[in-house]
C-alpha atoms as a PDB file:
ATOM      1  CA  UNK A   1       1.567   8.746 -13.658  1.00  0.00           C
ATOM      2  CA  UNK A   2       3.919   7.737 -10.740  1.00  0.00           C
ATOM      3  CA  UNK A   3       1.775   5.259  -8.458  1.00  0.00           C
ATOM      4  CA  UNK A   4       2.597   5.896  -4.906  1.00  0.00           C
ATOM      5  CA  UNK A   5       2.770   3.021  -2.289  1.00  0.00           C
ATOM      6  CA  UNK A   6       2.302   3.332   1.252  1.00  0.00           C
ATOM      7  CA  UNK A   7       1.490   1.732   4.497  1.00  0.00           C
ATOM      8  CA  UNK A   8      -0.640   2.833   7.475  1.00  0.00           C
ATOM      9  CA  UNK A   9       0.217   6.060   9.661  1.00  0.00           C
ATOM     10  CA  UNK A  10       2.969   5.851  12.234  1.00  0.00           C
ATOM     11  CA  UNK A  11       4.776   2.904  10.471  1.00  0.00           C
ATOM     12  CA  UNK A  12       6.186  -0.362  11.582  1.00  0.00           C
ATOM     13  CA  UNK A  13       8.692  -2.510  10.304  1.00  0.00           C
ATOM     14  CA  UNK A  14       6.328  -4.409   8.173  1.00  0.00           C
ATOM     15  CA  UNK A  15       4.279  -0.938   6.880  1.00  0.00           C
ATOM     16  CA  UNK A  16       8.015   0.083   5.882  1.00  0.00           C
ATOM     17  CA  UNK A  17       9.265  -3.062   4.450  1.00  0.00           C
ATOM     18  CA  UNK A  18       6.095  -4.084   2.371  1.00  0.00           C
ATOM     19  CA  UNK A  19       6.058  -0.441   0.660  1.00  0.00           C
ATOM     20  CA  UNK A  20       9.862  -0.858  -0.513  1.00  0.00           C
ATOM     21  CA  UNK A  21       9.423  -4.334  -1.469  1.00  0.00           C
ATOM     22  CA  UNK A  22       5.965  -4.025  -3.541  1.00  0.00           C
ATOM     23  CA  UNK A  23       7.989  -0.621  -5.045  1.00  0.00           C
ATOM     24  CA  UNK A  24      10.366  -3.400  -6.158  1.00  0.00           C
ATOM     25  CA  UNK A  25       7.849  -5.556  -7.301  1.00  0.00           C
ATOM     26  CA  UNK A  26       6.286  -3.511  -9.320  1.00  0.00           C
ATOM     27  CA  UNK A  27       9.506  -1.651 -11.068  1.00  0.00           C
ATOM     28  CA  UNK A  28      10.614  -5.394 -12.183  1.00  0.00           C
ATOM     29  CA  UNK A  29       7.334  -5.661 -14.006  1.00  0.00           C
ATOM     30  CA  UNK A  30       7.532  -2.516 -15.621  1.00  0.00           C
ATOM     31  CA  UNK A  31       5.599  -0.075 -13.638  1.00  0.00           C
ATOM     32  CA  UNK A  32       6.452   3.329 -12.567  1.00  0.00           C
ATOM     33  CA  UNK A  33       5.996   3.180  -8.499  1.00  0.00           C
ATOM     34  CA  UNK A  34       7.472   4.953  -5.772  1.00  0.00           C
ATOM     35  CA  UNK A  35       7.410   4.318  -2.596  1.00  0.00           C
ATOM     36  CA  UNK A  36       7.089   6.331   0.570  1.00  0.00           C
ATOM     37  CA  UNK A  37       5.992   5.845   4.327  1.00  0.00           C
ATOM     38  CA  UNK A  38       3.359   7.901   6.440  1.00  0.00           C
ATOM     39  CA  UNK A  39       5.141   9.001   9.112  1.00  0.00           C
ATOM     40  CA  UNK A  40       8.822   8.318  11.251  1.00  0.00           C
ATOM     41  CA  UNK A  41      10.807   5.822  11.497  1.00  0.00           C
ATOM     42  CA  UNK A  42      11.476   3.424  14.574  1.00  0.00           C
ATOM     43  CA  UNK A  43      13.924   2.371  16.288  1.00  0.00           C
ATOM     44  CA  UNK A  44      13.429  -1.102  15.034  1.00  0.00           C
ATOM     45  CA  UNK A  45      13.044  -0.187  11.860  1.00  0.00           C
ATOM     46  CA  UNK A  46      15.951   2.062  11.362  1.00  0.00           C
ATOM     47  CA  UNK A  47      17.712  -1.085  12.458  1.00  0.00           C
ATOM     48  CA  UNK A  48      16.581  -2.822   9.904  1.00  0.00           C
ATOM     49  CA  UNK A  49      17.181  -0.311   7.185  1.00  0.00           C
ATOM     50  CA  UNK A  50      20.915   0.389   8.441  1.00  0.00           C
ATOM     51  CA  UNK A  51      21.505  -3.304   8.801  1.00  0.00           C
ATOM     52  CA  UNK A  52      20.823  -3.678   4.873  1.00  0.00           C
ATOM     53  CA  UNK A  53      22.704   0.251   3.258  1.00  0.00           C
ATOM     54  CA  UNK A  54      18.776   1.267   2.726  1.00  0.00           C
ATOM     55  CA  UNK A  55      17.281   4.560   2.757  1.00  0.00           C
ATOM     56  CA  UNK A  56      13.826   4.743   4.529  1.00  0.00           C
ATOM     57  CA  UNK A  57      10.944   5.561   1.818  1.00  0.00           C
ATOM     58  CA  UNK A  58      10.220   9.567   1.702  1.00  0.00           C
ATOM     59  CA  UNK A  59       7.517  11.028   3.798  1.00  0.00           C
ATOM     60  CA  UNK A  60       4.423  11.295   2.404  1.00  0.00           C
ATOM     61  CA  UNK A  61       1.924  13.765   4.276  1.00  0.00           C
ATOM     62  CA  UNK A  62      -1.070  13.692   1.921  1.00  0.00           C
ATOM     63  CA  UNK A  63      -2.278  12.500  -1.456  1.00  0.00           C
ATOM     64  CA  UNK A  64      -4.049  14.594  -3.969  1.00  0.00           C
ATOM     65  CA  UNK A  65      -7.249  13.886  -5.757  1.00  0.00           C
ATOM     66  CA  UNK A  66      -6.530  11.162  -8.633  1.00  0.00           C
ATOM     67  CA  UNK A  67      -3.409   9.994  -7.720  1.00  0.00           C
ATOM     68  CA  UNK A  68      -2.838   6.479  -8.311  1.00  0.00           C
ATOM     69  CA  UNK A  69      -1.888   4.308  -5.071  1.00  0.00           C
ATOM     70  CA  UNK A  70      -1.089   0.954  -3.706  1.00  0.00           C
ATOM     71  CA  UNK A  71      -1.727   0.480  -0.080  1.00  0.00           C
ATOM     72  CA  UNK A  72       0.389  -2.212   1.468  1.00  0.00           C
ATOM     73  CA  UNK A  73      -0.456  -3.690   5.126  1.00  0.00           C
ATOM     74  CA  UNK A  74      -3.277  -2.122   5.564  1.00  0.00           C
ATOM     75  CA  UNK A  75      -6.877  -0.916   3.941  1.00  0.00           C
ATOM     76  CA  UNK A  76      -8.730   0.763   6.788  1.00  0.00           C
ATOM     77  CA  UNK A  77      -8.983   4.403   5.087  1.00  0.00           C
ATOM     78  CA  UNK A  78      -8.846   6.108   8.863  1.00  0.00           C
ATOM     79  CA  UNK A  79      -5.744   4.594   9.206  1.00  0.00           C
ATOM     80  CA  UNK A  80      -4.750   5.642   5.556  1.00  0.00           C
ATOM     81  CA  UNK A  81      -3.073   8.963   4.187  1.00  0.00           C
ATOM     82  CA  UNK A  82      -5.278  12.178   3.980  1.00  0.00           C
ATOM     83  CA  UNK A  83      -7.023  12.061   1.443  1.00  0.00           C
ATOM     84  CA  UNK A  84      -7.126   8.862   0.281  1.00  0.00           C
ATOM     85  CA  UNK A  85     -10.900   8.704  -0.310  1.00  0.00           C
ATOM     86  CA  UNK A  86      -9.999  11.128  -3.293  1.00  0.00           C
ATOM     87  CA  UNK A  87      -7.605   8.470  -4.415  1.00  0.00           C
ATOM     88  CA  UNK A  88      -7.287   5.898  -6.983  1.00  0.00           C
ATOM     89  CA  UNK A  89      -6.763   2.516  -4.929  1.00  0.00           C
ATOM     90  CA  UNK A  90      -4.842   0.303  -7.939  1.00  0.00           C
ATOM     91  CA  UNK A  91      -3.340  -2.398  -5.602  1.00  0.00           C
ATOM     92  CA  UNK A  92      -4.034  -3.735  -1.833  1.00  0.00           C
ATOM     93  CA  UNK A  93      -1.771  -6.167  -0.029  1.00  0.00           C
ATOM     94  CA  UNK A  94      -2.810  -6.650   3.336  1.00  0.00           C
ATOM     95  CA  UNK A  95      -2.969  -9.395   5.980  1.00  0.00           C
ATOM     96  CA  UNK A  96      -5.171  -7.704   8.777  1.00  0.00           C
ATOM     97  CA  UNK A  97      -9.576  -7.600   8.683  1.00  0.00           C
ATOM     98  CA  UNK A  98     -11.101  -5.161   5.747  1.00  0.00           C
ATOM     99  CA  UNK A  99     -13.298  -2.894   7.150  1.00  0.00           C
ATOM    100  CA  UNK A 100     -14.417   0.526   5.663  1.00  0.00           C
ATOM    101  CA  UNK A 101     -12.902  -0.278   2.343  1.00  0.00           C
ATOM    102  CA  UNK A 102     -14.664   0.244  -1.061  1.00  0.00           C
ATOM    103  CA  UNK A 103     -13.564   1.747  -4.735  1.00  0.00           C
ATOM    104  CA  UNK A 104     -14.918   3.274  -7.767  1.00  0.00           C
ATOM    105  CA  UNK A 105     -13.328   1.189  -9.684  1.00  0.00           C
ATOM    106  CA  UNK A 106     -12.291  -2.882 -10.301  1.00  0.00           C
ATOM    107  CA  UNK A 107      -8.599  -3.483  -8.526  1.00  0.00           C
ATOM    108  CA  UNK A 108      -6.398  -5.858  -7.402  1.00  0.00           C
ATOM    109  CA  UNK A 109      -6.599  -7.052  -3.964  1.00  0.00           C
ATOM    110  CA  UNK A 110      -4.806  -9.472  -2.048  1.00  0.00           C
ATOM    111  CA  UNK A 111      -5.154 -10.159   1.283  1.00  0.00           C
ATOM    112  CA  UNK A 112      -4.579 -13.411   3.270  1.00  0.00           C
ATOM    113  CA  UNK A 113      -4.448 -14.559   6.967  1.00  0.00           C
ATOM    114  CA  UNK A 114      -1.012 -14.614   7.428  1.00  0.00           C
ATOM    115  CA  UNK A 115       1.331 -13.025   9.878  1.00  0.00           C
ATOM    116  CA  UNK A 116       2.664 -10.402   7.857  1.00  0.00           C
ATOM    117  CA  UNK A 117       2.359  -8.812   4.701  1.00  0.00           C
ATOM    118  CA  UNK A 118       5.647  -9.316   3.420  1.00  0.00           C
ATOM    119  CA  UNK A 119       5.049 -13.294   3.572  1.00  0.00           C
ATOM    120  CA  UNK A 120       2.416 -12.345   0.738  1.00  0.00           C
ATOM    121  CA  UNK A 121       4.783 -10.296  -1.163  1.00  0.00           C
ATOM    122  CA  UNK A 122       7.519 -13.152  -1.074  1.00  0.00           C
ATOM    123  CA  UNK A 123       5.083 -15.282  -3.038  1.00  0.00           C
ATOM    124  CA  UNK A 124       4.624 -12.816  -5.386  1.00  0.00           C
ATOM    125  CA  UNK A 125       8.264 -12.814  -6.203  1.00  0.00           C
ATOM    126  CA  UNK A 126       7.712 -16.361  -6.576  1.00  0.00           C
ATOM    127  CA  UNK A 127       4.667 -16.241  -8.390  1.00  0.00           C
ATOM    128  CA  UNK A 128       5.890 -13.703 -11.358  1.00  0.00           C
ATOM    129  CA  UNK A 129       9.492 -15.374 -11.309  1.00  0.00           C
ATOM    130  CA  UNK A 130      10.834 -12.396 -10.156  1.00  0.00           C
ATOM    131  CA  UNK A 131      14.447 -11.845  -8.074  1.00  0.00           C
ATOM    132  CA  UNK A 132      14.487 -11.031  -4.395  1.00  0.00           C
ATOM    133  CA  UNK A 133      17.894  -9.478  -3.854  1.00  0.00           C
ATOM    134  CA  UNK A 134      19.510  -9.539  -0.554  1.00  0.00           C
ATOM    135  CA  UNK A 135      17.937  -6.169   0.334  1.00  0.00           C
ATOM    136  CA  UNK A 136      14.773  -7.247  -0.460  1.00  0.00           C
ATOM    137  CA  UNK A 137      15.204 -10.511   1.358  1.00  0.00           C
ATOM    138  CA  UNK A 138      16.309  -8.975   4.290  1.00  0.00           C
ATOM    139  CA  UNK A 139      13.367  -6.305   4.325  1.00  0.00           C
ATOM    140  CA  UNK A 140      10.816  -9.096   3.741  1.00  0.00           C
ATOM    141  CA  UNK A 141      12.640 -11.641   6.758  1.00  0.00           C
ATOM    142  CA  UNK A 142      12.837  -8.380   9.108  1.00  0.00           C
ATOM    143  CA  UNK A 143       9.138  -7.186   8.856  1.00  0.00           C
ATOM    144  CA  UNK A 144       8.512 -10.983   9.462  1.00  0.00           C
ATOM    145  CA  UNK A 145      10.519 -11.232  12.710  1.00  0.00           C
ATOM    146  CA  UNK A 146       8.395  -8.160  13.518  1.00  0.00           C
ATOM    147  CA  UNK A 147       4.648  -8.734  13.125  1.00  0.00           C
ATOM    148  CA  UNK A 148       5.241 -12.320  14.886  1.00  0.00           C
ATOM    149  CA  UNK A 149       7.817 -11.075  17.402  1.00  0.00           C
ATOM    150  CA  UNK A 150      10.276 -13.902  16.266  1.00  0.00           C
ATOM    151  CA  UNK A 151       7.409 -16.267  15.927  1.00  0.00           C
ATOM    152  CA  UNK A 152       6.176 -15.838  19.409  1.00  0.00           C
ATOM    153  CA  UNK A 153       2.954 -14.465  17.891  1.00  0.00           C
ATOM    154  CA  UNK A 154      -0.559 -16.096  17.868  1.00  0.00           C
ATOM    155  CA  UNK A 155      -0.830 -14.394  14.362  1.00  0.00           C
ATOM    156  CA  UNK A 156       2.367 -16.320  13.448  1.00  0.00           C
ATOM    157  CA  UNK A 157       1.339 -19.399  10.362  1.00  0.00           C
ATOM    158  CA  UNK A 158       3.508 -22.238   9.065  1.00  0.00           C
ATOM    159  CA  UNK A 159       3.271 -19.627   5.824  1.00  0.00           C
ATOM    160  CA  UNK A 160       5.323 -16.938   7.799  1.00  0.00           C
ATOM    161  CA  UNK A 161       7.466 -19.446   8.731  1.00  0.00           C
ATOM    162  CA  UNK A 162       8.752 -21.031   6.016  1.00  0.00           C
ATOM    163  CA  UNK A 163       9.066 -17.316   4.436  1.00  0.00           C
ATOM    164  CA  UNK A 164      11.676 -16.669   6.478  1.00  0.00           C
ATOM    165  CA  UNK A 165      13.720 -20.084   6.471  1.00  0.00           C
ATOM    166  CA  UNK A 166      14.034 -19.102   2.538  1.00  0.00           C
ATOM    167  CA  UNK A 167      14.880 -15.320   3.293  1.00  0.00           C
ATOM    168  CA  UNK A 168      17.646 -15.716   5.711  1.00  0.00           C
ATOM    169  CA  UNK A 169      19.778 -17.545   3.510  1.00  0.00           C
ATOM    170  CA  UNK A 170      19.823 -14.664   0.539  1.00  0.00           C
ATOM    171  CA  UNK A 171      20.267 -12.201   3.188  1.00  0.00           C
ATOM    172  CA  UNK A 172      22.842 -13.632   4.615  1.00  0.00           C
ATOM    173  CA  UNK A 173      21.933 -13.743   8.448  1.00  0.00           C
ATOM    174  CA  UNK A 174      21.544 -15.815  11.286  1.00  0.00           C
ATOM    175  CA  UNK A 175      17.486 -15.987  12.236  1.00  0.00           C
ATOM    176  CA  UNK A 176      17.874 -15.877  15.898  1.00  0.00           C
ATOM    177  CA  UNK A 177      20.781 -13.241  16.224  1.00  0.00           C
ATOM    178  CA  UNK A 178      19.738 -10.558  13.879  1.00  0.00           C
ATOM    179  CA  UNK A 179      16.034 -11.259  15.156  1.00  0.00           C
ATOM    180  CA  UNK A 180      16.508 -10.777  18.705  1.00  0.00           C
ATOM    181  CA  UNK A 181      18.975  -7.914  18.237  1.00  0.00           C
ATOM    182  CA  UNK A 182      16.494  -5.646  15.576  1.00  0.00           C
ATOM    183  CA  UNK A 183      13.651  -6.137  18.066  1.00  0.00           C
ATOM    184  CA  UNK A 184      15.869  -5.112  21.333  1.00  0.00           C
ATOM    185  CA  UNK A 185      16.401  -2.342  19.253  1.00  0.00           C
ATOM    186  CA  UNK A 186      12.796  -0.899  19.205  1.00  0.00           C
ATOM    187  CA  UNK A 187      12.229  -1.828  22.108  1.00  0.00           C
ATOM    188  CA  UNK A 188      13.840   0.945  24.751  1.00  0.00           C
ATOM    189  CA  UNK A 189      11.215   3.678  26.207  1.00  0.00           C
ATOM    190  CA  UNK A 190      13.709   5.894  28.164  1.00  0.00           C
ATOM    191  CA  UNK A 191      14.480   8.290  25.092  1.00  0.00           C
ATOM    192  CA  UNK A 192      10.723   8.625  24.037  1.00  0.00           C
ATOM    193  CA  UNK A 193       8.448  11.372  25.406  1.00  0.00           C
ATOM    194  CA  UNK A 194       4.566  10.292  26.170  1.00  0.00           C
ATOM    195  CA  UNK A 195       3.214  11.140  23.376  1.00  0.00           C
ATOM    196  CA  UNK A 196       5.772   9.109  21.482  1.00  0.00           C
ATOM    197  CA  UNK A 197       4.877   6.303  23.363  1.00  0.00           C
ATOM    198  CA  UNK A 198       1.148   6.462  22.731  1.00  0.00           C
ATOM    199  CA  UNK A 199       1.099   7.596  18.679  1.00  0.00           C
ATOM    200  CA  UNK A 200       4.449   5.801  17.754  1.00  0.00           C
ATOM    201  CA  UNK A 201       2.407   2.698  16.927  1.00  0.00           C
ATOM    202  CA  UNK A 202      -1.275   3.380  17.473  1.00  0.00           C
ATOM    203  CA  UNK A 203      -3.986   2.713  14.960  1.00  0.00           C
ATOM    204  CA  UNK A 204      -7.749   3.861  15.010  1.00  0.00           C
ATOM    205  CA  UNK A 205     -11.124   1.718  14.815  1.00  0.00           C
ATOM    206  CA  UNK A 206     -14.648   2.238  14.027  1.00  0.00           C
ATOM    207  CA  UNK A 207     -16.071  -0.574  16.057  1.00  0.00           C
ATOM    208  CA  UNK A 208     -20.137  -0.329  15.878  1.00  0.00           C
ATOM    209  CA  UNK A 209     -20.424   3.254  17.161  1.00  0.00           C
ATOM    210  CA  UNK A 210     -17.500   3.629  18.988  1.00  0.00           C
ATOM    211  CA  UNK A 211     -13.868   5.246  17.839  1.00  0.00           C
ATOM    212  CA  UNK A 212     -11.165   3.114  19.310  1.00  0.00           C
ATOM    213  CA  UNK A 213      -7.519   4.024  19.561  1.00  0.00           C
ATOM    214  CA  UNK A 214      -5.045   0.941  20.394  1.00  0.00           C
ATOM    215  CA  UNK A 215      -1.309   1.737  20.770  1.00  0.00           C
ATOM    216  CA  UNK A 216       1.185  -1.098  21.818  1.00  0.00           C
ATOM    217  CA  UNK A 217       4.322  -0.432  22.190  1.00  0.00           C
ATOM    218  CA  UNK A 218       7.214  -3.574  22.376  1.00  0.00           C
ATOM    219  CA  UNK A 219       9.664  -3.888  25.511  1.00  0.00           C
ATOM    220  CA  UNK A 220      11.830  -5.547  27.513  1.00  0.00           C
ATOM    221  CA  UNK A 221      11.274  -4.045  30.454  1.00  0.00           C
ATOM    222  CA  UNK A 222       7.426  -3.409  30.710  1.00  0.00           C
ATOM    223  CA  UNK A 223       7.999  -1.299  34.708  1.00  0.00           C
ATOM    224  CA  UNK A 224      10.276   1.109  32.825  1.00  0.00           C
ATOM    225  CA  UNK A 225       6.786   2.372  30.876  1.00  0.00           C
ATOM    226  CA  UNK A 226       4.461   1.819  33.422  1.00  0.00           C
ATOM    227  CA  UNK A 227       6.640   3.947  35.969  1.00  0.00           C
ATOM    228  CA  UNK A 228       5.792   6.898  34.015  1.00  0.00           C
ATOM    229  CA  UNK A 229       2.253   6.096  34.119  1.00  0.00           C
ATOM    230  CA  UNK A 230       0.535   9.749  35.045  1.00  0.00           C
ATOM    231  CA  UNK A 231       2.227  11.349  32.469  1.00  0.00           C
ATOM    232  CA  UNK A 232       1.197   8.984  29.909  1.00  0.00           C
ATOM    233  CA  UNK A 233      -2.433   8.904  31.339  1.00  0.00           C
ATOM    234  CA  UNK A 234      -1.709  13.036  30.760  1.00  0.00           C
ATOM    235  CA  UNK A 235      -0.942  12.078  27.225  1.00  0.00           C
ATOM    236  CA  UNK A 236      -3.420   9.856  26.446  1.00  0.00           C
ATOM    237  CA  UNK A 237      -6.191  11.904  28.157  1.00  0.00           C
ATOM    238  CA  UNK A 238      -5.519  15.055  25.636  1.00  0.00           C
ATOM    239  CA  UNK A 239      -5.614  13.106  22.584  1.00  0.00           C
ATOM    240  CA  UNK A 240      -9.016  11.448  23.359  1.00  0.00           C
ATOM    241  CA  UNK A 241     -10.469  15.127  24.467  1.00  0.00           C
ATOM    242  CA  UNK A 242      -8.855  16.071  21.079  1.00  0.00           C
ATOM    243  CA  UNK A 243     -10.273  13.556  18.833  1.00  0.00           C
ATOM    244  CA  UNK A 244     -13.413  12.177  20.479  1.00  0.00           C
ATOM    245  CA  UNK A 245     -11.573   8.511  21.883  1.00  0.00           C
ATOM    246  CA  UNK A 246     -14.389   6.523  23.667  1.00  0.00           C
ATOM    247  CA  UNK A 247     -11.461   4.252  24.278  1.00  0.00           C
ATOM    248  CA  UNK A 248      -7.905   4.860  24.280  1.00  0.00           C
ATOM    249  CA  UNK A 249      -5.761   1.199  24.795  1.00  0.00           C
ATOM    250  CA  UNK A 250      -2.136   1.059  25.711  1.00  0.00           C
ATOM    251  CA  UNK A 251      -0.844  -2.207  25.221  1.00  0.00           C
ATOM    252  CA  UNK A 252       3.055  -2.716  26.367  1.00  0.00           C
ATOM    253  CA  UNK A 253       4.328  -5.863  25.363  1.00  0.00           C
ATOM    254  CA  UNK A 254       7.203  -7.496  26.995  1.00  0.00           C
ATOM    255  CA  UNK A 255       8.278  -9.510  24.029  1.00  0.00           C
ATOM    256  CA  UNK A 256      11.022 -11.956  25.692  1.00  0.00           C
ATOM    257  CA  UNK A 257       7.992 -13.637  27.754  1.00  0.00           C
ATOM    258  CA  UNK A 258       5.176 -12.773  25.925  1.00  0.00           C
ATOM    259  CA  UNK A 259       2.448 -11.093  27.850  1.00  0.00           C
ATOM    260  CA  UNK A 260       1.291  -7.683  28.063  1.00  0.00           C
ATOM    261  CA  UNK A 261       0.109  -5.058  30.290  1.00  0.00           C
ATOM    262  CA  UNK A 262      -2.924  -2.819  29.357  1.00  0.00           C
ATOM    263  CA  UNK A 263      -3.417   0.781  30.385  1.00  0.00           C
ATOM    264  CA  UNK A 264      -7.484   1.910  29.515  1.00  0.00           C
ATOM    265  CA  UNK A 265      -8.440   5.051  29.336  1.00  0.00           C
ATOM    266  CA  UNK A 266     -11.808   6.910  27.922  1.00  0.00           C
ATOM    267  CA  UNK A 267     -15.860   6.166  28.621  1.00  0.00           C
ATOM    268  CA  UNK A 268     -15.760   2.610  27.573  1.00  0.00           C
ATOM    269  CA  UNK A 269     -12.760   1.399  29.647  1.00  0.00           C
ATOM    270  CA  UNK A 270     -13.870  -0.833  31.401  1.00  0.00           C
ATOM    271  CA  UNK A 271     -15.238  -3.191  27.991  1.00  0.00           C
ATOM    272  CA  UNK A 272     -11.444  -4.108  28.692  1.00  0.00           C
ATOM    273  CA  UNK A 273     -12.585  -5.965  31.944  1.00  0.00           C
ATOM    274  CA  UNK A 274     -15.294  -7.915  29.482  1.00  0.00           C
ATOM    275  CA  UNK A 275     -12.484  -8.278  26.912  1.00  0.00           C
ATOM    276  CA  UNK A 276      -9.873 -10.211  28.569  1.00  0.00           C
ATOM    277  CA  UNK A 277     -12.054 -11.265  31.714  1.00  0.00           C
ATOM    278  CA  UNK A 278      -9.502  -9.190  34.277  1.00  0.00           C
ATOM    279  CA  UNK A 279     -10.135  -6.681  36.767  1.00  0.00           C
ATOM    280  CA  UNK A 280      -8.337  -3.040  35.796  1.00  0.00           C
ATOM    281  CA  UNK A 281      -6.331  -2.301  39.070  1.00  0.00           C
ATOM    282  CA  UNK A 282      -5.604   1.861  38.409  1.00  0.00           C
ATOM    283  CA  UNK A 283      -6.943   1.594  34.681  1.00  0.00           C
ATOM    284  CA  UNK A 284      -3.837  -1.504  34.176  1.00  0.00           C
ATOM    285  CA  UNK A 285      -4.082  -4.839  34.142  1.00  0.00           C
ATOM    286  CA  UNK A 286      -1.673  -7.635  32.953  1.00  0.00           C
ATOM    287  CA  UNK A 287      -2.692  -9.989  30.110  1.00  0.00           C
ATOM    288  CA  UNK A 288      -1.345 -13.065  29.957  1.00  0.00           C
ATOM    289  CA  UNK A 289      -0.011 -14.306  26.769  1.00  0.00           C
ATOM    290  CA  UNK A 290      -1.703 -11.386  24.820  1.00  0.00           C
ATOM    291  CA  UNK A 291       0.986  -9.920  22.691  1.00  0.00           C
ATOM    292  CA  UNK A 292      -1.134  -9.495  19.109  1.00  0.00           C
ATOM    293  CA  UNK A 293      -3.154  -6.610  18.484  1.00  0.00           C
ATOM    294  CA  UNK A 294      -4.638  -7.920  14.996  1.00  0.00           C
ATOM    295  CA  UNK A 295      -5.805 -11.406  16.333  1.00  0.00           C
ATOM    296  CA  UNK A 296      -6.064 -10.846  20.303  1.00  0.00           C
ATOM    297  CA  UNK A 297      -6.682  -7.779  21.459  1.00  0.00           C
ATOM    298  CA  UNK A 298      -8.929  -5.926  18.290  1.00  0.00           C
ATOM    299  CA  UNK A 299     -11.315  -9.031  17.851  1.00  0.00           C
ATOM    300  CA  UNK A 300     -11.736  -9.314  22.252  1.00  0.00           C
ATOM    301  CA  UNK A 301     -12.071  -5.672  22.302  1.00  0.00           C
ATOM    302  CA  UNK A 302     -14.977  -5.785  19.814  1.00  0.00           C
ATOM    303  CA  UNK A 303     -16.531  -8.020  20.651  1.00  0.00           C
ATOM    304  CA  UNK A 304     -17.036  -6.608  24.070  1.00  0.00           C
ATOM    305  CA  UNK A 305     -17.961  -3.374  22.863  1.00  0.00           C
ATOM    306  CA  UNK A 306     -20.585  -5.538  20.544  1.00  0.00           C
ATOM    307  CA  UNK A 307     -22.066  -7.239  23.824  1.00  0.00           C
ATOM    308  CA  UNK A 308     -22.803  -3.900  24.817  1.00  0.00           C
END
């Protein structure tokens, strides 16, 4: 049986990356893998892809009951494909909190508190003496550049790092050029509807009782989304009356200074307030120096729902 290998739903760099390069992994050791993503491409990432001649993984919109499967950067099953929970979980490789994760059976899983999940996977090449083309390389260094926003990040380790210093020589690029230039390239708003702002990189939480949607989206020009603000308070209000949001959080980052403004919506807004200690002005406020969602704004966010 062909084991599949995915990411989370509406895919990042990383979620794209870490599902080609664990495919590659895996076919070097013998095993029959394919890999595939959970939803479209962005702009950043279709950089990325184009940059190196690669093909994006093939959609996946569901899995079926016994299918084998390796989940890479992440293992919350909400987050997961349909069906998953009908799924044989063979393999995890993850770098974010475990939460709402258990399996039938014994498995591999790796997971380790590191900025992205293709600094993990770059050991394992290590680790099994196995060779990281310049594809690979350049998948693994990208998906870096994009879960610590160049290393800006607080999520950023001397791990992630030194990853990269090794990766840019096999694939051949200058760090700061291609870096800077793949995440400009995600980063413009003016071609994306609402919606596409709010679900293109959004990922749900059970935290305690509460259901807890946080989308971020990366800029360089944080007015040019907030100028549109009613229509993506439109947005956002239909998909919490469609799927039962206490909280919807838009974070838009401005990633050449590193801060962030938040847009809260739902019946727990205002935790946000308790989270980051500001005052919403119109549901926004700006946080300074907040641009992580794994390691600044989910842990403040529940913990404030927590204190509750």
């Amino acid at each position: 049986m062909t084991q599949k290998i995915f990411g989370h739903q509406n895919p990042d760099t990383d979620t794209v990356a870490s599902a080609l390069v664990a495919a590659d992994i895996e076919k070097q050791l013998g095993n029959d893998v394919k890999a595939y993503r959970l939803g479209e491409v962005n702009g950043e990432t279709a950089y990325a892809l184009d940059y190196f001649s690669l093909e994006a993984p093939d959609l996946l919109n569901e899995v079926a009951a016994g299918d084998e499967v390796i989940l890479v950067d992440h293992n919350e099953k909400q987050q997961s494909a349909a069906g998953i929970e009908n799924a044989v979980i063979a393999k995890v490789y993850d770098h974010h909190r475990i939460a709402n994760f258990e399996t039938e059976s014994p498995l591999y899983y790796r997971a380790e508190p590191v900025g992205c999940t293709a600094t993990i996977l770059n050991k394992v090449y290590k680790e099994k003496n196995l060779t990281i083309s310049k594809e690979a390389a350049g998948l693994m260094l990208s998906a870096i550049i994009s879960d610590t926003l160049l290393f800006k990040s607080p999520t950023t380790t001397e791990e992630d790092i030194d990853a990269a210093s090794e990766l840019k020589s096999v694939a051949g690029v200058d760090l700061e050029t291609y870096g800077l230039e793949m995440l400009k390239a995600g980063a413009s708003t003016a071609d994306k509807t609402a919606r596409e702002l709010i679900t293109g990189d959004a990922k749900t939480f059970d935290i305690g009782e509460k259901n807890v949607r946080i989308a971020q989206v990366n800029v360089v020009d944080v007015d040019e989304v907030f100028a549109r603000r009613e229509e993506i308070e439109l947005a956002i209000n239909e998909e919490i009356e469609k799927d039962g949001y206490d909280l919807f959080t838009l974070i838009v980052t401005d990633i050449l200074n590193s801060n962030s403004k938040v847009l809260a919506l739902g019946a727990e807004f205002s935790s946000i307030e308790r989270a980051f200690d500001v005052a919403l002005d119109q549901n926004t406020a700006v946080l300074e120096g907040v641009v992580s969602r794994k390691k600044q704004v989910v842990p403040n966010i529940t913990k404030a729902l927590s204190d509750l």
